[in-house]
PDB file of N, CA and C in Angstrom:
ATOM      1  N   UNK A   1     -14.454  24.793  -8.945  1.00  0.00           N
ATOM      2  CA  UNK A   1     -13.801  24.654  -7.658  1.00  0.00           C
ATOM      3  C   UNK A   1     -14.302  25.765  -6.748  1.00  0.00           C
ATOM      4  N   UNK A   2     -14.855  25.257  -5.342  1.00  0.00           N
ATOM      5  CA  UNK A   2     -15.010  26.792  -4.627  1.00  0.00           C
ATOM      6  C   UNK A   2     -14.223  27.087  -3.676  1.00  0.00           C
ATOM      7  N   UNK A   3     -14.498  27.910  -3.198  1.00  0.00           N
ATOM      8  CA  UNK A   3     -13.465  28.794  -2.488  1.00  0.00           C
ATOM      9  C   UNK A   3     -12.566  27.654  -1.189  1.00  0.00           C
ATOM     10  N   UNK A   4     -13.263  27.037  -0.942  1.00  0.00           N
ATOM     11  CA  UNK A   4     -12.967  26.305   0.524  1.00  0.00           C
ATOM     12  C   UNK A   4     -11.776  24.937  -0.038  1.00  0.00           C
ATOM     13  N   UNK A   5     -11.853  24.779  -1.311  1.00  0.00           N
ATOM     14  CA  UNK A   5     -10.981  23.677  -2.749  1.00  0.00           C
ATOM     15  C   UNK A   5      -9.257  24.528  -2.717  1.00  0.00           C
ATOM     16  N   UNK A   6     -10.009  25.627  -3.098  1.00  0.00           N
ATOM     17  CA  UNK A   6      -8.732  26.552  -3.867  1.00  0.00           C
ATOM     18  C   UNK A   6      -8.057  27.098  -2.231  1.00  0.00           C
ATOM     19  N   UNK A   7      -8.441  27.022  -1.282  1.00  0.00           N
ATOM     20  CA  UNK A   7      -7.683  27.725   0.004  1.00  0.00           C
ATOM     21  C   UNK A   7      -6.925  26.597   0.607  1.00  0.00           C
ATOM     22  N   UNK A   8      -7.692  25.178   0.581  1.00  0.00           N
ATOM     23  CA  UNK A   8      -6.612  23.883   0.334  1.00  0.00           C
ATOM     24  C   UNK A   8      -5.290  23.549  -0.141  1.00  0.00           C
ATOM     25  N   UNK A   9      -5.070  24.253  -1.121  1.00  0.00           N
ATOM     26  CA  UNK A   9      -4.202  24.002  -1.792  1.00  0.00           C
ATOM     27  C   UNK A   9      -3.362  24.733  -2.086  1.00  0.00           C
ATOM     28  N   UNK A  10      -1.719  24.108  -1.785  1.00  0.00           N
ATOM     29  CA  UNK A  10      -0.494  24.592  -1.435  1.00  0.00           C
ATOM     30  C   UNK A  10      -0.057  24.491  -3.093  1.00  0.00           C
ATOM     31  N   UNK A  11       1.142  25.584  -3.194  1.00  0.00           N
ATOM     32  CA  UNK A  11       2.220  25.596  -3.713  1.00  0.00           C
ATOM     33  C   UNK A  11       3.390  25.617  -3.234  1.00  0.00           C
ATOM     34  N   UNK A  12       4.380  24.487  -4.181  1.00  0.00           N
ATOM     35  CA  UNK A  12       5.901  24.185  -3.603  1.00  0.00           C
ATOM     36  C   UNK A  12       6.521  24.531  -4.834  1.00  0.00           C
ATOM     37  N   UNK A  13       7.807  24.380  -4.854  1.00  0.00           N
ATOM     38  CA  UNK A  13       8.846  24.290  -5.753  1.00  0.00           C
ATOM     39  C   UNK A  13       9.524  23.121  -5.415  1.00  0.00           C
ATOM     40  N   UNK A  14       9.718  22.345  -6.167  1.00  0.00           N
ATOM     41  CA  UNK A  14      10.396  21.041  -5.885  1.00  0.00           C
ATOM     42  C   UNK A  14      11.538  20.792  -7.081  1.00  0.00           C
ATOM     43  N   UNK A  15      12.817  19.990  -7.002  1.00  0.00           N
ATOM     44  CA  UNK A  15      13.514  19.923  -7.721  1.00  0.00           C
ATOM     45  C   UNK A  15      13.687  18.121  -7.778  1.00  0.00           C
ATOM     46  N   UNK A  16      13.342  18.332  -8.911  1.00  0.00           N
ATOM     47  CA  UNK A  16      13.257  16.400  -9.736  1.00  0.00           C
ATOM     48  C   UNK A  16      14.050  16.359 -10.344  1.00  0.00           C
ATOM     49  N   UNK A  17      15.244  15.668 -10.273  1.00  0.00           N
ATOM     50  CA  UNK A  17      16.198  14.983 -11.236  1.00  0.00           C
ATOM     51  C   UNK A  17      16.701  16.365 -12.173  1.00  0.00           C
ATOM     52  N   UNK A  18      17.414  17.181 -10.918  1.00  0.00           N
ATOM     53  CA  UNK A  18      17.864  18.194 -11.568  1.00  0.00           C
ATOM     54  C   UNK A  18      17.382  19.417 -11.846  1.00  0.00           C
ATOM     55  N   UNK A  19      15.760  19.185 -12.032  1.00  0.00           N
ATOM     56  CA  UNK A  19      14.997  20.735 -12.355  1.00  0.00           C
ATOM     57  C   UNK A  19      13.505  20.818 -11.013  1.00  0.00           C
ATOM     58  N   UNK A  20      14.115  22.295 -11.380  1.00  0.00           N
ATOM     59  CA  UNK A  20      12.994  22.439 -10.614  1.00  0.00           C
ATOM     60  C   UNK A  20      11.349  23.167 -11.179  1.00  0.00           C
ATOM     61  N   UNK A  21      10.349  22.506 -10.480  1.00  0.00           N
ATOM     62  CA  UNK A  21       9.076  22.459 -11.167  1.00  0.00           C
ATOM     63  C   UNK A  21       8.017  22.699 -10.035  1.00  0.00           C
ATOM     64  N   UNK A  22       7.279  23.286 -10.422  1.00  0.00           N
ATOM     65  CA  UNK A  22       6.086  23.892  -9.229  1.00  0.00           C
ATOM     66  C   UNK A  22       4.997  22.909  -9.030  1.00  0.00           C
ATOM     67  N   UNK A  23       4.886  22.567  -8.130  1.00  0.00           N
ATOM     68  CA  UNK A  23       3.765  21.270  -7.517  1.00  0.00           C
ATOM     69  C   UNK A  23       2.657  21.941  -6.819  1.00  0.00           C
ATOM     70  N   UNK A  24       1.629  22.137  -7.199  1.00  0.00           N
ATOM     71  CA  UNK A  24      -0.169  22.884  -6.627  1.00  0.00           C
ATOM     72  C   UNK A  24      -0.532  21.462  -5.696  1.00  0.00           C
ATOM     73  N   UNK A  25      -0.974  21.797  -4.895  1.00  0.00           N
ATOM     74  CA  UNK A  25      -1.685  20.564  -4.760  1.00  0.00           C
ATOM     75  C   UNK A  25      -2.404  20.533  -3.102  1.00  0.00           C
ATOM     76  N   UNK A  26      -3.200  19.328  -2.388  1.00  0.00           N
ATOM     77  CA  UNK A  26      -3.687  19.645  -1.317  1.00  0.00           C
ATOM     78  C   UNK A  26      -3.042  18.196  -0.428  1.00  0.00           C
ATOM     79  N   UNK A  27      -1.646  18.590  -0.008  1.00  0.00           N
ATOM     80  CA  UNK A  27      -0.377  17.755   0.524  1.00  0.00           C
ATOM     81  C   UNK A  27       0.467  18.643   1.283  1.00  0.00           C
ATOM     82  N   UNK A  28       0.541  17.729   2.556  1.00  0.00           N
ATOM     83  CA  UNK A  28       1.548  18.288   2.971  1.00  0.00           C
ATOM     84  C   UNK A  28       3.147  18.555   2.476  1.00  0.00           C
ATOM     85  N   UNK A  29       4.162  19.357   3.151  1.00  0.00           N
ATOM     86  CA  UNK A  29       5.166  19.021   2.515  1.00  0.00           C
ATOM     87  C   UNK A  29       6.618  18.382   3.043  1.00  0.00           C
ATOM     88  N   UNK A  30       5.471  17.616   4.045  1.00  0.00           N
ATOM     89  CA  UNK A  30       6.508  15.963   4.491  1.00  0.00           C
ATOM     90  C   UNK A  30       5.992  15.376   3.388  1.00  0.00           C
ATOM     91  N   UNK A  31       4.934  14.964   3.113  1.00  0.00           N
ATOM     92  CA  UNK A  31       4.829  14.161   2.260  1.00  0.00           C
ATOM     93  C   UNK A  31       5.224  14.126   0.801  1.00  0.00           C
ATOM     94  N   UNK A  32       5.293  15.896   0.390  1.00  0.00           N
ATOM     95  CA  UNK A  32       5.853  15.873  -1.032  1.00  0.00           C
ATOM     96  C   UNK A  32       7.251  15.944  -1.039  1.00  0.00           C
ATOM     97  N   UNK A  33       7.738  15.874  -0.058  1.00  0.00           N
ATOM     98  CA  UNK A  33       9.407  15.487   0.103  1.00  0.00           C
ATOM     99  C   UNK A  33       9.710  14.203   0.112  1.00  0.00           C
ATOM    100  N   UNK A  34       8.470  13.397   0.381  1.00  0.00           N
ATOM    101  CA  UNK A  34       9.063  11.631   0.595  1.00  0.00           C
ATOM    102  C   UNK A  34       8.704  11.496  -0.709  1.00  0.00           C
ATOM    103  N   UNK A  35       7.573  12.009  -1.731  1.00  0.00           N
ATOM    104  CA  UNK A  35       7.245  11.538  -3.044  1.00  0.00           C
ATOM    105  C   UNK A  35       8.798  12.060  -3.935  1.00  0.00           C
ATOM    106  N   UNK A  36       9.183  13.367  -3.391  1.00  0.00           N
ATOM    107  CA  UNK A  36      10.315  13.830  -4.626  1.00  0.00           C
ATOM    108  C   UNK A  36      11.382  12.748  -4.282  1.00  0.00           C
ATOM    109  N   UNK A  37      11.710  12.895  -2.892  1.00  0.00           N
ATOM    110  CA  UNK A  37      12.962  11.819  -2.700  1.00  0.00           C
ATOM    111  C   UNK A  37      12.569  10.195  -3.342  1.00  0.00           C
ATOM    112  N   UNK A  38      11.801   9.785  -3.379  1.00  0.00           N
ATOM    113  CA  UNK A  38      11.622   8.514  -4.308  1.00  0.00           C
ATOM    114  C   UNK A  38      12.090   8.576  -5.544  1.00  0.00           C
ATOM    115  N   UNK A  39      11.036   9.463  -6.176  1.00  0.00           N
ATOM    116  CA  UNK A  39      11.238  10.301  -7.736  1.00  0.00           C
ATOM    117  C   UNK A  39      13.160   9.714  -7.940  1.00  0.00           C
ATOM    118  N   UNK A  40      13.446  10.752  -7.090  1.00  0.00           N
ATOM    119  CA  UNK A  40      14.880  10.996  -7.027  1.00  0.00           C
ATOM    120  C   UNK A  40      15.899  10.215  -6.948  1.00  0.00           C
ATOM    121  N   UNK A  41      15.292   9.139  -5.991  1.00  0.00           N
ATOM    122  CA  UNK A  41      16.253   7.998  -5.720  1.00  0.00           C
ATOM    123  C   UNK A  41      16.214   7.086  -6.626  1.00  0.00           C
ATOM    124  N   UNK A  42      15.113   6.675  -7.408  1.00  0.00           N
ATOM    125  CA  UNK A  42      14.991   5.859  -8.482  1.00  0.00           C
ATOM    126  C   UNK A  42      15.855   6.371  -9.924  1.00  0.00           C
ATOM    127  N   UNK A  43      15.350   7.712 -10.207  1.00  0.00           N
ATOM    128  CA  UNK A  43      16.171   8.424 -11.221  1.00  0.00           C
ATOM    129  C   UNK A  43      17.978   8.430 -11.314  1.00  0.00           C
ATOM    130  N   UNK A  44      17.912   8.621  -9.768  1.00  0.00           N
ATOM    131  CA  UNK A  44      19.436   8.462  -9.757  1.00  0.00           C
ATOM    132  C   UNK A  44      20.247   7.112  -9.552  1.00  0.00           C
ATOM    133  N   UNK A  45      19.386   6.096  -9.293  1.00  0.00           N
ATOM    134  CA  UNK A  45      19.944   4.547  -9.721  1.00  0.00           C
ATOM    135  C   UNK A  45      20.268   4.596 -11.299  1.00  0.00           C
ATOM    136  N   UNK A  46      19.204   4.916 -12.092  1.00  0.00           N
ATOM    137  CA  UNK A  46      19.241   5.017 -13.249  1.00  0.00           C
ATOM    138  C   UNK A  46      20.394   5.786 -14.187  1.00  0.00           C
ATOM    139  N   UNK A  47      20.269   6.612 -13.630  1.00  0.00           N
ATOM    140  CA  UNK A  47      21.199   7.694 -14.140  1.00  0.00           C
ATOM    141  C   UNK A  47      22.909   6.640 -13.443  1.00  0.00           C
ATOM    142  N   UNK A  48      22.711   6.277 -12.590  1.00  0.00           N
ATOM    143  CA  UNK A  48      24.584   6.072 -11.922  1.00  0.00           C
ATOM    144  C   UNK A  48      24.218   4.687 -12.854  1.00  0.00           C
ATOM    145  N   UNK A  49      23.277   3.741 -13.436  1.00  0.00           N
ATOM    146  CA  UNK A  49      23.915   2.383 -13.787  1.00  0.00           C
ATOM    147  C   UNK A  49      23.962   3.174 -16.042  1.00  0.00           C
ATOM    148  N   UNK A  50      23.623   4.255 -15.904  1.00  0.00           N
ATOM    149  CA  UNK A  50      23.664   4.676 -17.238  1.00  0.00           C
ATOM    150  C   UNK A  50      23.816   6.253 -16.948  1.00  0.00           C
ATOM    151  N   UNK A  51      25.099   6.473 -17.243  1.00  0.00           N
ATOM    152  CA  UNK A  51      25.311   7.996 -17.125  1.00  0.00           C
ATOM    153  C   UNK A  51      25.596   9.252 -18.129  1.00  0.00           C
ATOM    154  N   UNK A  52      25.698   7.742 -19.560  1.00  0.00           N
ATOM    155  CA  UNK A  52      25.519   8.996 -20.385  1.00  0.00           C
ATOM    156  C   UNK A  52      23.585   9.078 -21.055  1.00  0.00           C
ATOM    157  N   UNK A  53      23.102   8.307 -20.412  1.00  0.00           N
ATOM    158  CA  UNK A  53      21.329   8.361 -21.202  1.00  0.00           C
ATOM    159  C   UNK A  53      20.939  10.016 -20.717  1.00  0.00           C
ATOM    160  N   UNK A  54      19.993  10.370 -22.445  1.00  0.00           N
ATOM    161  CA  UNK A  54      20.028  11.454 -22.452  1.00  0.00           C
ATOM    162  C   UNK A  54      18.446  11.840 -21.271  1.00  0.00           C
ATOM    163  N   UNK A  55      18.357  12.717 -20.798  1.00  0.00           N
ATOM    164  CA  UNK A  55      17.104  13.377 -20.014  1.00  0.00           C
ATOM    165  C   UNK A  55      15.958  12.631 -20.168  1.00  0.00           C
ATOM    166  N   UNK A  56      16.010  13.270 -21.308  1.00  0.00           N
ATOM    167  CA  UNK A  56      14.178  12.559 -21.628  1.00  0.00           C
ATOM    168  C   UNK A  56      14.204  10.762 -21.715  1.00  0.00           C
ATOM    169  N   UNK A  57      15.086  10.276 -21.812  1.00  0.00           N
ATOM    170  CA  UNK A  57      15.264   8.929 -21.370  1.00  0.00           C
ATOM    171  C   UNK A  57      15.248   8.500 -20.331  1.00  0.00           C
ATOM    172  N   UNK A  58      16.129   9.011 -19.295  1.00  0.00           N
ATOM    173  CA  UNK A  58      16.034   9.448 -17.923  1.00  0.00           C
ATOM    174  C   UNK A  58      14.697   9.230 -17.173  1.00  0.00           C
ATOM    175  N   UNK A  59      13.799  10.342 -17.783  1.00  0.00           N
ATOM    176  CA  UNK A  59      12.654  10.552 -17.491  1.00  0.00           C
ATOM    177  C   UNK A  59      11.552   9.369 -17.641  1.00  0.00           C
ATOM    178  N   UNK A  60      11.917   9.253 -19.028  1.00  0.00           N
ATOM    179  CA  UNK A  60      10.941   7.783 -19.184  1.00  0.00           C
ATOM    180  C   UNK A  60      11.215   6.878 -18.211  1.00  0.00           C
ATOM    181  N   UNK A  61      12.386   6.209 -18.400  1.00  0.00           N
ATOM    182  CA  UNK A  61      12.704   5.050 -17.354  1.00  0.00           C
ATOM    183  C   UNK A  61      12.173   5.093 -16.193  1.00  0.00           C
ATOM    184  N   UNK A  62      12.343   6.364 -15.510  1.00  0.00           N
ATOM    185  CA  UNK A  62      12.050   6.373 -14.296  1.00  0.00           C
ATOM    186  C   UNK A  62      10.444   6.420 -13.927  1.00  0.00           C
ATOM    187  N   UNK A  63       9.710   6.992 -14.533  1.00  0.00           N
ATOM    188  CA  UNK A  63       8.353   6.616 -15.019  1.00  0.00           C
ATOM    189  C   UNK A  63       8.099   5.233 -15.174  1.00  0.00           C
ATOM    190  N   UNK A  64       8.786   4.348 -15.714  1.00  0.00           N
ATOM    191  CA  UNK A  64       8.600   3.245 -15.650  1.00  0.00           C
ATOM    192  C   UNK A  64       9.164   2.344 -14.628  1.00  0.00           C
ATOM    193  N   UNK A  65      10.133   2.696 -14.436  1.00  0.00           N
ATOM    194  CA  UNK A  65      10.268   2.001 -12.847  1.00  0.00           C
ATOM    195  C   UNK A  65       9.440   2.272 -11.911  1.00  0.00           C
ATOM    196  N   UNK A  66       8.493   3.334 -11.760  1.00  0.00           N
ATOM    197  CA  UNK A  66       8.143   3.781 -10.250  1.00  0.00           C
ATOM    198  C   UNK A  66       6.595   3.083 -10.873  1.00  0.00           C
ATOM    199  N   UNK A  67       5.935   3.376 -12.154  1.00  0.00           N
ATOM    200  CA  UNK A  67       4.567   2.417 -12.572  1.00  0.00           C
ATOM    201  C   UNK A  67       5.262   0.969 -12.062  1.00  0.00           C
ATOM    202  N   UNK A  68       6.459   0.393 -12.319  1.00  0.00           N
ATOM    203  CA  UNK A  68       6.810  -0.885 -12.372  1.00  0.00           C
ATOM    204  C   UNK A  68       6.708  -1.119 -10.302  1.00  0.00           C
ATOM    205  N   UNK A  69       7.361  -0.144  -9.571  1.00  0.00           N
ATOM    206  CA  UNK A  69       7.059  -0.462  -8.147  1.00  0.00           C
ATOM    207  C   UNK A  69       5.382  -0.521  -7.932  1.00  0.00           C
ATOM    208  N   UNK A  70       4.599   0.806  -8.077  1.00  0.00           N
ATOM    209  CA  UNK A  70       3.306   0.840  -7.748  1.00  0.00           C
ATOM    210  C   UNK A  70       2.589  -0.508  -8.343  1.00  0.00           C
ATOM    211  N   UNK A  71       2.960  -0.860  -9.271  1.00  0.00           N
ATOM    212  CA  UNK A  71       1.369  -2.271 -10.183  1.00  0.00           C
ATOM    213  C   UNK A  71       2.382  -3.320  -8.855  1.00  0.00           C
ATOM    214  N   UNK A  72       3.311  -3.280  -8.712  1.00  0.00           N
ATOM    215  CA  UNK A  72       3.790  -4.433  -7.424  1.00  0.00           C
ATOM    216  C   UNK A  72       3.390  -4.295  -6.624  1.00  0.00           C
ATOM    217  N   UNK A  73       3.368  -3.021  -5.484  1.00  0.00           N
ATOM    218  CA  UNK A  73       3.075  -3.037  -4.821  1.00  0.00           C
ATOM    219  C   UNK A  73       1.343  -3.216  -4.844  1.00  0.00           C
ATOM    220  N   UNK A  74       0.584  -2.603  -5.940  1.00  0.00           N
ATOM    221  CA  UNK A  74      -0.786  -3.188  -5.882  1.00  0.00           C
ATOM    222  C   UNK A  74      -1.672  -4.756  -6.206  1.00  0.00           C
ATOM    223  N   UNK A  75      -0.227  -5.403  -6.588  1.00  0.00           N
ATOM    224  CA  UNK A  75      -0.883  -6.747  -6.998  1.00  0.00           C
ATOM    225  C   UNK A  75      -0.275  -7.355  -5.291  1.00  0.00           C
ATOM    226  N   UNK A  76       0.412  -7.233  -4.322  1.00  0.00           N
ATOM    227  CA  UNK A  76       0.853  -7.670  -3.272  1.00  0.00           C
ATOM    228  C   UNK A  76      -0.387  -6.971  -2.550  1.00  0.00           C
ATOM    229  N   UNK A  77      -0.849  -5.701  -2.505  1.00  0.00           N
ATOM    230  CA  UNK A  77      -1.829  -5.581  -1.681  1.00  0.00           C
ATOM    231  C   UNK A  77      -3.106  -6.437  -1.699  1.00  0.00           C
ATOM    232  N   UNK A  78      -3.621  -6.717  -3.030  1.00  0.00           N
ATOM    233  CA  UNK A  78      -4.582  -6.987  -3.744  1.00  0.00           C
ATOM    234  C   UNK A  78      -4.390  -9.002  -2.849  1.00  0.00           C
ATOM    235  N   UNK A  79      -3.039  -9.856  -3.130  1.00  0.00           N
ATOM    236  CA  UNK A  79      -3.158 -10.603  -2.654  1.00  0.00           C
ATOM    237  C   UNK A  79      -3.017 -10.542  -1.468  1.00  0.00           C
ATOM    238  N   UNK A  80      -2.284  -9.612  -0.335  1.00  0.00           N
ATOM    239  CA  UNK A  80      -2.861  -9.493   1.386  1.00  0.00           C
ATOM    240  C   UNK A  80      -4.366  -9.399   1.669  1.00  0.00           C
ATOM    241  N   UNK A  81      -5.105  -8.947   0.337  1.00  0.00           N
ATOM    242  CA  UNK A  81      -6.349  -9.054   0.999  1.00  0.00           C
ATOM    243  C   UNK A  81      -7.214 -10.106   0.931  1.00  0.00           C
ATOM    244  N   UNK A  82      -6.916 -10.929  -0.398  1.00  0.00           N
ATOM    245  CA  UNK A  82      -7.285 -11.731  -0.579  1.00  0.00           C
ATOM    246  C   UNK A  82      -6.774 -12.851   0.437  1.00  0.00           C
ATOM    247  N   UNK A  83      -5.803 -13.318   0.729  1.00  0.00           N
ATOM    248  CA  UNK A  83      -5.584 -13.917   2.542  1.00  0.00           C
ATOM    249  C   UNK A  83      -6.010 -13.451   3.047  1.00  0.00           C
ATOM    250  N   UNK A  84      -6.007 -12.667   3.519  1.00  0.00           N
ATOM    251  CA  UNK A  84      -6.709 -11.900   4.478  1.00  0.00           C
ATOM    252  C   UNK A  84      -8.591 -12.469   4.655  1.00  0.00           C
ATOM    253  N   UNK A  85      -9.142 -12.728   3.417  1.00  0.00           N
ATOM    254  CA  UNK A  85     -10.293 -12.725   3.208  1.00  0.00           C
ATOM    255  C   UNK A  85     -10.737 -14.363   3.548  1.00  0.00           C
ATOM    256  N   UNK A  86      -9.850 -15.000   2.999  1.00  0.00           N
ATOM    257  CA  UNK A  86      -9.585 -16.616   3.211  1.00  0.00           C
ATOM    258  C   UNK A  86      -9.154 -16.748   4.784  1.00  0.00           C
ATOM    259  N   UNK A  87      -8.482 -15.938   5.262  1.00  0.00           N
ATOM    260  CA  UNK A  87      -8.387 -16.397   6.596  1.00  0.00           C
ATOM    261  C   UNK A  87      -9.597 -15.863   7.408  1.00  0.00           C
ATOM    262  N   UNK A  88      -9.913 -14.962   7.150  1.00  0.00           N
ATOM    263  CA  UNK A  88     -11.332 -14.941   8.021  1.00  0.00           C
ATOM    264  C   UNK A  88     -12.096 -15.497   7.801  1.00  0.00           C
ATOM    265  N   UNK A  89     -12.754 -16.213   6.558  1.00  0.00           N
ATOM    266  CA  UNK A  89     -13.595 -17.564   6.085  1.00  0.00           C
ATOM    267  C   UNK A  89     -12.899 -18.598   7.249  1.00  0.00           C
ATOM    268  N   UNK A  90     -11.829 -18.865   7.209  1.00  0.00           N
ATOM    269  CA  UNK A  90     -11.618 -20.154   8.003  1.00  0.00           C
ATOM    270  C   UNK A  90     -11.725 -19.868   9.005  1.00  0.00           C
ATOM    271  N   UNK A  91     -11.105 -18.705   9.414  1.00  0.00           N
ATOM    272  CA  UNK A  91     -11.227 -18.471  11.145  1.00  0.00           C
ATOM    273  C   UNK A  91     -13.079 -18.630  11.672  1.00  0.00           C
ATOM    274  N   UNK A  92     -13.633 -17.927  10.736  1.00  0.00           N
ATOM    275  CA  UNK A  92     -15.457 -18.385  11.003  1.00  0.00           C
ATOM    276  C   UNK A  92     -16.043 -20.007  10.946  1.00  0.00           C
ATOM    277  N   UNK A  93     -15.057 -20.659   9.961  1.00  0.00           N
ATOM    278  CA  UNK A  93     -15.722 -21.652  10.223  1.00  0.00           C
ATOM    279  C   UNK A  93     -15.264 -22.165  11.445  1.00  0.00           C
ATOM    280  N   UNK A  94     -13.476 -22.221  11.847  1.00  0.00           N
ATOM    281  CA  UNK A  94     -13.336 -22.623  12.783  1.00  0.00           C
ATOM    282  C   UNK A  94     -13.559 -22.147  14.252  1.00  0.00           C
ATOM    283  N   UNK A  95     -14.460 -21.410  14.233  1.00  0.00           N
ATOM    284  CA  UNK A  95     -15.147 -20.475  15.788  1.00  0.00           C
ATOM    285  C   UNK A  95     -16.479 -21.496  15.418  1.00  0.00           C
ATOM    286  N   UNK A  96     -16.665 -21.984  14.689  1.00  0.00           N
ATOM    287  CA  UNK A  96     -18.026 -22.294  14.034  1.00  0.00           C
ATOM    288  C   UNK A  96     -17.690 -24.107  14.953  1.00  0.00           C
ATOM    289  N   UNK A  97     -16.892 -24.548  14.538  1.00  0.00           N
ATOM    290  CA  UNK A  97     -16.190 -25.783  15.180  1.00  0.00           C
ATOM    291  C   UNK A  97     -16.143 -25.910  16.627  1.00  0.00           C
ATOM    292  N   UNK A  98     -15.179 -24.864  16.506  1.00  0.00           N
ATOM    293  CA  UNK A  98     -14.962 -24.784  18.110  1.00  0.00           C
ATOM    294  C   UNK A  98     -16.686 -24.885  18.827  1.00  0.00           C
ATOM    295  N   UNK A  99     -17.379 -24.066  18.482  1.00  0.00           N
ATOM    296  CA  UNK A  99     -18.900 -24.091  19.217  1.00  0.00           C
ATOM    297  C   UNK A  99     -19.570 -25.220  19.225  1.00  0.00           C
ATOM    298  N   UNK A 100     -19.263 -25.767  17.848  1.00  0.00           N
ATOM    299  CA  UNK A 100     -20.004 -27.309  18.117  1.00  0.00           C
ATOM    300  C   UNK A 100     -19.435 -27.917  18.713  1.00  0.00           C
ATOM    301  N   UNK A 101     -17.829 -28.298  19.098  1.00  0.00           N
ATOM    302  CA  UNK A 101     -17.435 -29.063  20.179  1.00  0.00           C
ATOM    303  C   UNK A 101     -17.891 -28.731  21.343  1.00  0.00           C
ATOM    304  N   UNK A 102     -17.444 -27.502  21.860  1.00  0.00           N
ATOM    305  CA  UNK A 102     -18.543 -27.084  22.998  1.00  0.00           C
ATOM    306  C   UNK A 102     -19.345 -27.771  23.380  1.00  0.00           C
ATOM    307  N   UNK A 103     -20.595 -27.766  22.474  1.00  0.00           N
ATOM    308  CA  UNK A 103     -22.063 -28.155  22.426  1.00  0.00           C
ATOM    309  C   UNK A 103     -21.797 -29.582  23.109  1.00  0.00           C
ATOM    310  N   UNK A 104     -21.030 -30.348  21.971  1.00  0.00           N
ATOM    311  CA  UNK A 104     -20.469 -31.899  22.093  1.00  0.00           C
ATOM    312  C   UNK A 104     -20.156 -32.171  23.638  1.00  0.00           C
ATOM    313  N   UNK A 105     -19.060 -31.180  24.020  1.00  0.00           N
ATOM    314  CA  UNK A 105     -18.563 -31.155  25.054  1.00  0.00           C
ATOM    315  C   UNK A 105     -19.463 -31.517  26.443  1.00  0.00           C
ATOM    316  N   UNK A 106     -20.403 -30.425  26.395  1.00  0.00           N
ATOM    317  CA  UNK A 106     -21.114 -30.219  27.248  1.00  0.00           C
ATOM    318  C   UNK A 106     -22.279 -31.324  27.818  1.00  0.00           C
ATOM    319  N   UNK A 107     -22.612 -31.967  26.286  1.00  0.00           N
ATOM    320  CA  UNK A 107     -23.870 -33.250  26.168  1.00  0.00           C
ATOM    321  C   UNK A 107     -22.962 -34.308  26.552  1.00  0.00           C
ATOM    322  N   UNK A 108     -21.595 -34.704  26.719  1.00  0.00           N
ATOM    323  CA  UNK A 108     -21.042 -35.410  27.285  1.00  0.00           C
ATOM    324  C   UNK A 108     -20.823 -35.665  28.261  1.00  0.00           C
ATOM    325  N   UNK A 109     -20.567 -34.143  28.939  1.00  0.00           N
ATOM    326  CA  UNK A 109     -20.412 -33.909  30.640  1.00  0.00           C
ATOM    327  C   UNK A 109     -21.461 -34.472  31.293  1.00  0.00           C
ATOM    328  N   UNK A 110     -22.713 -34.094  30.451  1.00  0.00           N
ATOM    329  CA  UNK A 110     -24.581 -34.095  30.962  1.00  0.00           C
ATOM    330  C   UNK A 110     -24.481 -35.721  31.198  1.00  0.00           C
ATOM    331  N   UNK A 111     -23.795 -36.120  30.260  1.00  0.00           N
ATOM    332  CA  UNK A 111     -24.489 -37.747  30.555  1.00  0.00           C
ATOM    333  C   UNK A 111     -23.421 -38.380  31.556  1.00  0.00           C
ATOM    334  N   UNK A 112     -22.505 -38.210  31.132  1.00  0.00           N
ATOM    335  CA  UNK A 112     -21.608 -38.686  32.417  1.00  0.00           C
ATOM    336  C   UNK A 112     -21.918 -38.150  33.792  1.00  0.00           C
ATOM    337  N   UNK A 113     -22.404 -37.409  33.963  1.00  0.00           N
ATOM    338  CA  UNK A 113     -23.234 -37.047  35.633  1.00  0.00           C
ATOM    339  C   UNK A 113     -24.338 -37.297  35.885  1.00  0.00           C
ATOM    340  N   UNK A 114     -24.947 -38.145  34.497  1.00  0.00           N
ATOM    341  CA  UNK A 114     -26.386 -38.665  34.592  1.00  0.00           C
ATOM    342  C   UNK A 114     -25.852 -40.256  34.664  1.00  0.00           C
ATOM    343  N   UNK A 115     -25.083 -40.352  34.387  1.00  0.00           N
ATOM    344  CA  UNK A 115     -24.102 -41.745  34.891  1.00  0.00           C
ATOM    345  C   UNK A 115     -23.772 -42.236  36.043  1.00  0.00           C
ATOM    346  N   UNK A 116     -23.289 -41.428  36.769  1.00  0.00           N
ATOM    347  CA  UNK A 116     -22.871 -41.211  37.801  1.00  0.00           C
ATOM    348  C   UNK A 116     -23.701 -41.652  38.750  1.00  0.00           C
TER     349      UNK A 116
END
């Protein structure tokens, strides 16, 4: 790591589900307040629908709830893009349409004033 790595990077004290634990890192600390308050808010669903589960249970669960939000939220991103990807295929073909009517359009006008 060189020097310009290590001057990046903050230390906090943050308190998770009761304890508090030192976080290094190169984050602001709005942002490591919205990560603890998640942490936190999930843990403490957990903890109020089970209040005697011991810590390290605690801990797991909540580990697994928040892997269980993130793989959701990445299989929902994963399919926004994939629409996303399908609608711009169609939207090209249909700019693609639209131009040939145009074209159509226009060779129609031509002859009807050659009609005329």
């Amino acid at each position: 790591m060189n020097n310009n790595e290590s001057y990046n990077r903050k230390k906090y004290e943050v308190e998770i589900l009761g304890e508090t634990m030192p976080v290094t890192g190169e984050l602001s600390l709005d942002y490591l307040n919205k990560l603890v308050e998640e942490v936190n808010g999930v843990g403490e669903e957990i903890s109020a629908a089970y209040p005697t589960l011991p810590r390290r249970r605690l801990y797991g669960l909540t580990m697994l709830n928040l892997a269980d939000k993130y793989f959701k939220s990445e299989q929902n991103r994963k399919k926004a893009e994939e629409k996303l990807t399908e609608l711009e295929e169609e939207n090209k073909e249909l700019e693609q349409e639209m131009k040939r009517l145009r074209e159509e359009n226009e060779e129609l006008l031509n002859l009807l004033q050659e009609v005329e």
